[in-house]
C-alpha atoms as a PDB file:
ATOM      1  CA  UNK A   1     -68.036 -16.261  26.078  1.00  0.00           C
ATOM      2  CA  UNK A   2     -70.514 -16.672  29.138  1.00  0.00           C
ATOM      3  CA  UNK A   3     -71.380 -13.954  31.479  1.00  0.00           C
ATOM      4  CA  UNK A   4     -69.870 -15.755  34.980  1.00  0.00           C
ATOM      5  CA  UNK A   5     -71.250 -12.901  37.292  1.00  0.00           C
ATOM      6  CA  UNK A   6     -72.509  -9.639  38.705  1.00  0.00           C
ATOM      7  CA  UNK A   7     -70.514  -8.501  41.011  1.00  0.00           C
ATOM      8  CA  UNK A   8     -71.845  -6.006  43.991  1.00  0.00           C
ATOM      9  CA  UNK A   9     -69.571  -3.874  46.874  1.00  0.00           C
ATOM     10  CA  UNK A  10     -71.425  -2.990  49.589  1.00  0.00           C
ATOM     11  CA  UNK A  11     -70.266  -1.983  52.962  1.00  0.00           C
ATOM     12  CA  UNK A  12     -72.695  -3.949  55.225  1.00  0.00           C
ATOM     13  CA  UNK A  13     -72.056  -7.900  53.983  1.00  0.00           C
ATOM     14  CA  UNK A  14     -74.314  -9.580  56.299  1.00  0.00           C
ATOM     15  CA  UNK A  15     -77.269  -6.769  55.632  1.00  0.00           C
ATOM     16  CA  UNK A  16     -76.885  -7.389  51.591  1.00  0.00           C
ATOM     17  CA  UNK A  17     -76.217 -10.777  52.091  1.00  0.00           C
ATOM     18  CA  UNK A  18     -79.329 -11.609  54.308  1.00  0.00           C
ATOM     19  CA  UNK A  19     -81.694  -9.537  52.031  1.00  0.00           C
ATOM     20  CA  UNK A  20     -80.774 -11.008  48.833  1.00  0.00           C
ATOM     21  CA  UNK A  21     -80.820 -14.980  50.370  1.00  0.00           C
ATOM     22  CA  UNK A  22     -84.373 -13.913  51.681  1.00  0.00           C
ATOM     23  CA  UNK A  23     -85.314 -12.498  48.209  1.00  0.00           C
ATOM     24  CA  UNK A  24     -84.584 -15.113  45.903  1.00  0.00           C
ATOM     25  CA  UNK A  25     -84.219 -18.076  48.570  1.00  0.00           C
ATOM     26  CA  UNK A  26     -80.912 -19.210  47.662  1.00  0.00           C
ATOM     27  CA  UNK A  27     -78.102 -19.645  50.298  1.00  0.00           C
ATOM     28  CA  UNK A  28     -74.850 -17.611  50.030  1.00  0.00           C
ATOM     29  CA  UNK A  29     -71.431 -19.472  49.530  1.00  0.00           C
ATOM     30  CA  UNK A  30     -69.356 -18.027  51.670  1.00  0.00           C
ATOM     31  CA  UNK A  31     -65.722 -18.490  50.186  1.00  0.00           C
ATOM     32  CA  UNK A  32     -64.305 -16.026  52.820  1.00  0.00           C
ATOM     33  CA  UNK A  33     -65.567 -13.674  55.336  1.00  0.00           C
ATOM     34  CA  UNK A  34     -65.426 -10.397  52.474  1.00  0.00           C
ATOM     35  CA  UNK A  35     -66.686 -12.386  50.008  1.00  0.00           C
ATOM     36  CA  UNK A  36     -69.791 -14.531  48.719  1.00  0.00           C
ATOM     37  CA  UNK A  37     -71.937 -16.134  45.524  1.00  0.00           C
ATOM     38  CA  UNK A  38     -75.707 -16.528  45.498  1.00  0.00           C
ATOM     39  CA  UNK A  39     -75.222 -19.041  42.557  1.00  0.00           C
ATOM     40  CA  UNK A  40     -78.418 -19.390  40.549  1.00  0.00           C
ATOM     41  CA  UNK A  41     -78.602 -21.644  36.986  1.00  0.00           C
ATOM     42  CA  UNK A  42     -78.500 -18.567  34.698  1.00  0.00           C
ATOM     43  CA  UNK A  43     -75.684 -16.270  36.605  1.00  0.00           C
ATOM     44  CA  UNK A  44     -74.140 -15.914  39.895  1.00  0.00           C
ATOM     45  CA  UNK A  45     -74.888 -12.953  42.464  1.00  0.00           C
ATOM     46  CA  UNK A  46     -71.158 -12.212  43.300  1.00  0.00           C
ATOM     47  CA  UNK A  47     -71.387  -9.932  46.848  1.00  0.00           C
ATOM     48  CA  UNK A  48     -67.916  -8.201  48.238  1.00  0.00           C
ATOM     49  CA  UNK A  49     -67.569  -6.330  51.062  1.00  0.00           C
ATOM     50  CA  UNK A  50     -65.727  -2.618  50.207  1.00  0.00           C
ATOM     51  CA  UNK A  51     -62.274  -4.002  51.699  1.00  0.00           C
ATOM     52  CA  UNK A  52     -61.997  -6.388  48.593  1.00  0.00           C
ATOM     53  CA  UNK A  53     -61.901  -3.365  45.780  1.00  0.00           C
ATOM     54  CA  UNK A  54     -58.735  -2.881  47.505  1.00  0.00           C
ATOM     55  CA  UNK A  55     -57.261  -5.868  45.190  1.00  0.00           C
ATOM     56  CA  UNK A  56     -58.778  -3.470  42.340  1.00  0.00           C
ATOM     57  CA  UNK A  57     -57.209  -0.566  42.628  1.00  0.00           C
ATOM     58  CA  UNK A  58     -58.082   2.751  44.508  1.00  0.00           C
ATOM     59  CA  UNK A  59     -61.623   3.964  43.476  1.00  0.00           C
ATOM     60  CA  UNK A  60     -62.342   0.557  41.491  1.00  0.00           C
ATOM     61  CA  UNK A  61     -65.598   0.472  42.774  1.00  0.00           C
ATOM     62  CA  UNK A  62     -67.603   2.259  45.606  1.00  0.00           C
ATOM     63  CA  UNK A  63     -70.234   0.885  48.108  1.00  0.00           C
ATOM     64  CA  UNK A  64     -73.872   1.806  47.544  1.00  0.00           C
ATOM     65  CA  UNK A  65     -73.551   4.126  44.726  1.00  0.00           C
ATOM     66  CA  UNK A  66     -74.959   2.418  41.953  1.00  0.00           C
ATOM     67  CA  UNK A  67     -77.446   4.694  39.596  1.00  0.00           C
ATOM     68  CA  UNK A  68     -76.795   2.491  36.423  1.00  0.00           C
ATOM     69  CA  UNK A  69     -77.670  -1.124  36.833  1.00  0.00           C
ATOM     70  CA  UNK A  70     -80.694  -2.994  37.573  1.00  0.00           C
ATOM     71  CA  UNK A  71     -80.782  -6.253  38.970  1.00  0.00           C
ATOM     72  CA  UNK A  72     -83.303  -7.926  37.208  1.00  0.00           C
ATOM     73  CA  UNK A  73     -84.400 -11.525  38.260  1.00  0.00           C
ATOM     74  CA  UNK A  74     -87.385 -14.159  36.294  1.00  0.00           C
ATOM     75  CA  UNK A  75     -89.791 -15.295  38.116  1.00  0.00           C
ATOM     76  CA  UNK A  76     -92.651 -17.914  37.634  1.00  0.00           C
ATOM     77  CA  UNK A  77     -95.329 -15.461  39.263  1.00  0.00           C
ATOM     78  CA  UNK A  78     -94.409 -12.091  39.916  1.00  0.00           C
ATOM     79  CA  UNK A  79     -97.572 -10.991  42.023  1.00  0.00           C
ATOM     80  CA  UNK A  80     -96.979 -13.882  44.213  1.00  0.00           C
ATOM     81  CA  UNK A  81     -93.436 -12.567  45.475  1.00  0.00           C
ATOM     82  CA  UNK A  82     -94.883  -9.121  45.526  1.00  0.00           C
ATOM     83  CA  UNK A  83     -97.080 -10.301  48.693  1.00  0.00           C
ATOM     84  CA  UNK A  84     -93.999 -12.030  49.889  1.00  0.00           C
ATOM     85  CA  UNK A  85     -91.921  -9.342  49.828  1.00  0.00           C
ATOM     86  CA  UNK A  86     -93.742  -6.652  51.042  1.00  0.00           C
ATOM     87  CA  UNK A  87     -92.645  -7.318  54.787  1.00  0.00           C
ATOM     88  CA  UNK A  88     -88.867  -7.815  53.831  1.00  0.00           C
ATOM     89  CA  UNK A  89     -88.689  -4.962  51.466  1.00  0.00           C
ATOM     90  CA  UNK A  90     -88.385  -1.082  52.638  1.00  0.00           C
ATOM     91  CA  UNK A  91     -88.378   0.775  49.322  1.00  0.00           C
ATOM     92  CA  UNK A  92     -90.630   0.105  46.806  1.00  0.00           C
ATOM     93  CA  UNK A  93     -90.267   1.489  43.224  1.00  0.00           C
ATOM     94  CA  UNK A  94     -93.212  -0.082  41.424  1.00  0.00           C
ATOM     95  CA  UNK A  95     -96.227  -2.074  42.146  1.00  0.00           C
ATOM     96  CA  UNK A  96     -96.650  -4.749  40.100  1.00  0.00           C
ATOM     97  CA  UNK A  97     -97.068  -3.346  36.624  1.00  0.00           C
ATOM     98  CA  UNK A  98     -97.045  -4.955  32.762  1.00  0.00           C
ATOM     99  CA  UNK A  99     -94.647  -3.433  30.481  1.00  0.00           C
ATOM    100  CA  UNK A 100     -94.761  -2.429  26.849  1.00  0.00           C
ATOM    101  CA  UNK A 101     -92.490  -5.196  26.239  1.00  0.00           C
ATOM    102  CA  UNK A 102     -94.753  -8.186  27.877  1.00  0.00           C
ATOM    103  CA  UNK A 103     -93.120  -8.192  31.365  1.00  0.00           C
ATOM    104  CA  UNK A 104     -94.811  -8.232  34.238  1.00  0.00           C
ATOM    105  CA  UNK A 105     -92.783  -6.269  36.870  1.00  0.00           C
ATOM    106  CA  UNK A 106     -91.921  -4.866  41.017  1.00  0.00           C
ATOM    107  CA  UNK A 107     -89.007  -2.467  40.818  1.00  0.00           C
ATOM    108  CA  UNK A 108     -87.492  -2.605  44.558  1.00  0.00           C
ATOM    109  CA  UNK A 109     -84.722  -1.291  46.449  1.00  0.00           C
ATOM    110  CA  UNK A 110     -82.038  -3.176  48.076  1.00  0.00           C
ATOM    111  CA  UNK A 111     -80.342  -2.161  51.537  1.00  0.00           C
ATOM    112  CA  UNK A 112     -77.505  -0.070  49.736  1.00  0.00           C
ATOM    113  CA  UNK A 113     -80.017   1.275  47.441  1.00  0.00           C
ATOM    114  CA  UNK A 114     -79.327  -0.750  44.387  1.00  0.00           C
ATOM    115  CA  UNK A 115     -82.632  -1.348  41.874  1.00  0.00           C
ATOM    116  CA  UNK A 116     -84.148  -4.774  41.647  1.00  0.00           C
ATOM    117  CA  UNK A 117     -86.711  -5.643  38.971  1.00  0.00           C
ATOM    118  CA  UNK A 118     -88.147  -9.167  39.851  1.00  0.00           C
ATOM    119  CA  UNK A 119     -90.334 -10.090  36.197  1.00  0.00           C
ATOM    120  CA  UNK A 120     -92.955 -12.556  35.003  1.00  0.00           C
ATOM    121  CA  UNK A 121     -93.128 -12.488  31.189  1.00  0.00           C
ATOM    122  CA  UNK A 122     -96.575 -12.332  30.222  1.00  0.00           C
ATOM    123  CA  UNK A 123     -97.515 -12.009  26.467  1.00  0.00           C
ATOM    124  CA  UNK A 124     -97.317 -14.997  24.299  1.00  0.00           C
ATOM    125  CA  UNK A 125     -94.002 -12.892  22.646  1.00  0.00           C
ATOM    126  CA  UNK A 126     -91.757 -12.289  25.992  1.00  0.00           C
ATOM    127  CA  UNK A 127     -92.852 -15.939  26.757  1.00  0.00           C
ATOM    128  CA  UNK A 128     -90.996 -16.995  23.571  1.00  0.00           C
ATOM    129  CA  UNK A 129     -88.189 -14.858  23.721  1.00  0.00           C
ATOM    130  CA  UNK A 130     -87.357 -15.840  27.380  1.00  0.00           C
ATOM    131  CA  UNK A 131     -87.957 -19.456  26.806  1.00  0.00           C
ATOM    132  CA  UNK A 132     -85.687 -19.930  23.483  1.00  0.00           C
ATOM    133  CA  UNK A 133     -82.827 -18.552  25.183  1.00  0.00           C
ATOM    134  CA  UNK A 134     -80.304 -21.336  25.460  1.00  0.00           C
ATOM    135  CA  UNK A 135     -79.519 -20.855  29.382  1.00  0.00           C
ATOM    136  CA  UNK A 136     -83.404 -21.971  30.226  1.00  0.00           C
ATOM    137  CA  UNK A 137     -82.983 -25.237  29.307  1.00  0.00           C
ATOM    138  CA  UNK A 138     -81.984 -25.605  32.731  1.00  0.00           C
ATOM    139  CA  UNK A 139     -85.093 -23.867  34.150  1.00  0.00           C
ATOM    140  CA  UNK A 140     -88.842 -24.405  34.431  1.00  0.00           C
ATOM    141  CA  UNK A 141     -91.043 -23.356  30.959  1.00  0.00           C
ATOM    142  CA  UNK A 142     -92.646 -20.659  31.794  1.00  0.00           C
ATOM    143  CA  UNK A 143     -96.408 -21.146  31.763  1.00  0.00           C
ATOM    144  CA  UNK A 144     -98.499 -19.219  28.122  1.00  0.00           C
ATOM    145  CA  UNK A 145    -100.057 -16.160  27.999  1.00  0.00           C
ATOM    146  CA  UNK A 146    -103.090 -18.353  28.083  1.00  0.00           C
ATOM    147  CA  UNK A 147    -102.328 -18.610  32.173  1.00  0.00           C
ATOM    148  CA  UNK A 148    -102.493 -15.095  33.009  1.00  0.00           C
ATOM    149  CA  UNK A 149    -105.516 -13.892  30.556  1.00  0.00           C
ATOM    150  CA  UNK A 150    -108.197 -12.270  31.968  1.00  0.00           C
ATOM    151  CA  UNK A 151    -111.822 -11.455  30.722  1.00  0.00           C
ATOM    152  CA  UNK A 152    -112.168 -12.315  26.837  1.00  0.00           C
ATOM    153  CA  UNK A 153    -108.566 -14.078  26.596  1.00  0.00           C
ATOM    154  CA  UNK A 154    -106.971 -10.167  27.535  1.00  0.00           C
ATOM    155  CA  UNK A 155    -104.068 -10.477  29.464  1.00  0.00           C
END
């Protein structure tokens, strides 16, 4: 089995569509004009507009009224696209902050309110975990724990 997608329903396509091409710098496929992808190499960004859960069934799926799921995306330096998304991004959740679990995290809010979490794993032990995982072969090796040690070799 391989996880093909995340879907999202929004009501504004353009808005969510703009934000999240800006965000992670990949282009939308537009397939048609209620629908798109933001394909990356570990899953695809699926993005309807609120006329397609019509195909699903009445109350399938609602616009903007997500309090569940966080959209969480790796990134090679995750104070870096802090500073580049503070002009693009309106609600901010969490400065950039390490986790218990070795991440190094922003928690942001898209246009229909949906939570974003764009990470850097930090510790020598998130490092690992993210870069056995079979779908990374396709991505960059993320740099040691060495890289982002401060004073004494502290991280």
């Amino acid at each position: 089995m391989d996880l093909a997608s995340i879907r999202m329903i929004t009501d504004d396509l353009e808005r969510v569509l703009q934000f999240y091409e800006q965000v992670t710098g990949v282009t939308a496929v537009r397939y048609t004009p209620v629908f798109a992808e933001l394909i990356m190499p570990s899953c695809t960004l699926a993005i309807g507009h609120a006329q397609t859960t019509q195909l699903f069934g009445t109350d399938s799926a609602r616009a903007a009224d997500n309090h569940t799921i966080i959209i969480e995306f790796r990134v090679e330096d995750v104070d870096s696209e802090y500073e580049r998304l503070k002009p693009l991004v309106n609600d901010w959740v969490q400065e950039p902050t390490t986790m218990p679990w070795g991440n190094r995290s922003i928690l942001f809010r898209d246009p229909d309110g949906n939570l974003v979490n764009f990470f850097t794993p930090v510790t020598e032990e998130a490092i690992k975990k993210f870069n056995s995982r079979p779908q990374n072969a396709t991505l960059t090796r993320l740099p040691t724990a060495a890289t982002f040690a401060g004073p004494a070799g502290k991280a």
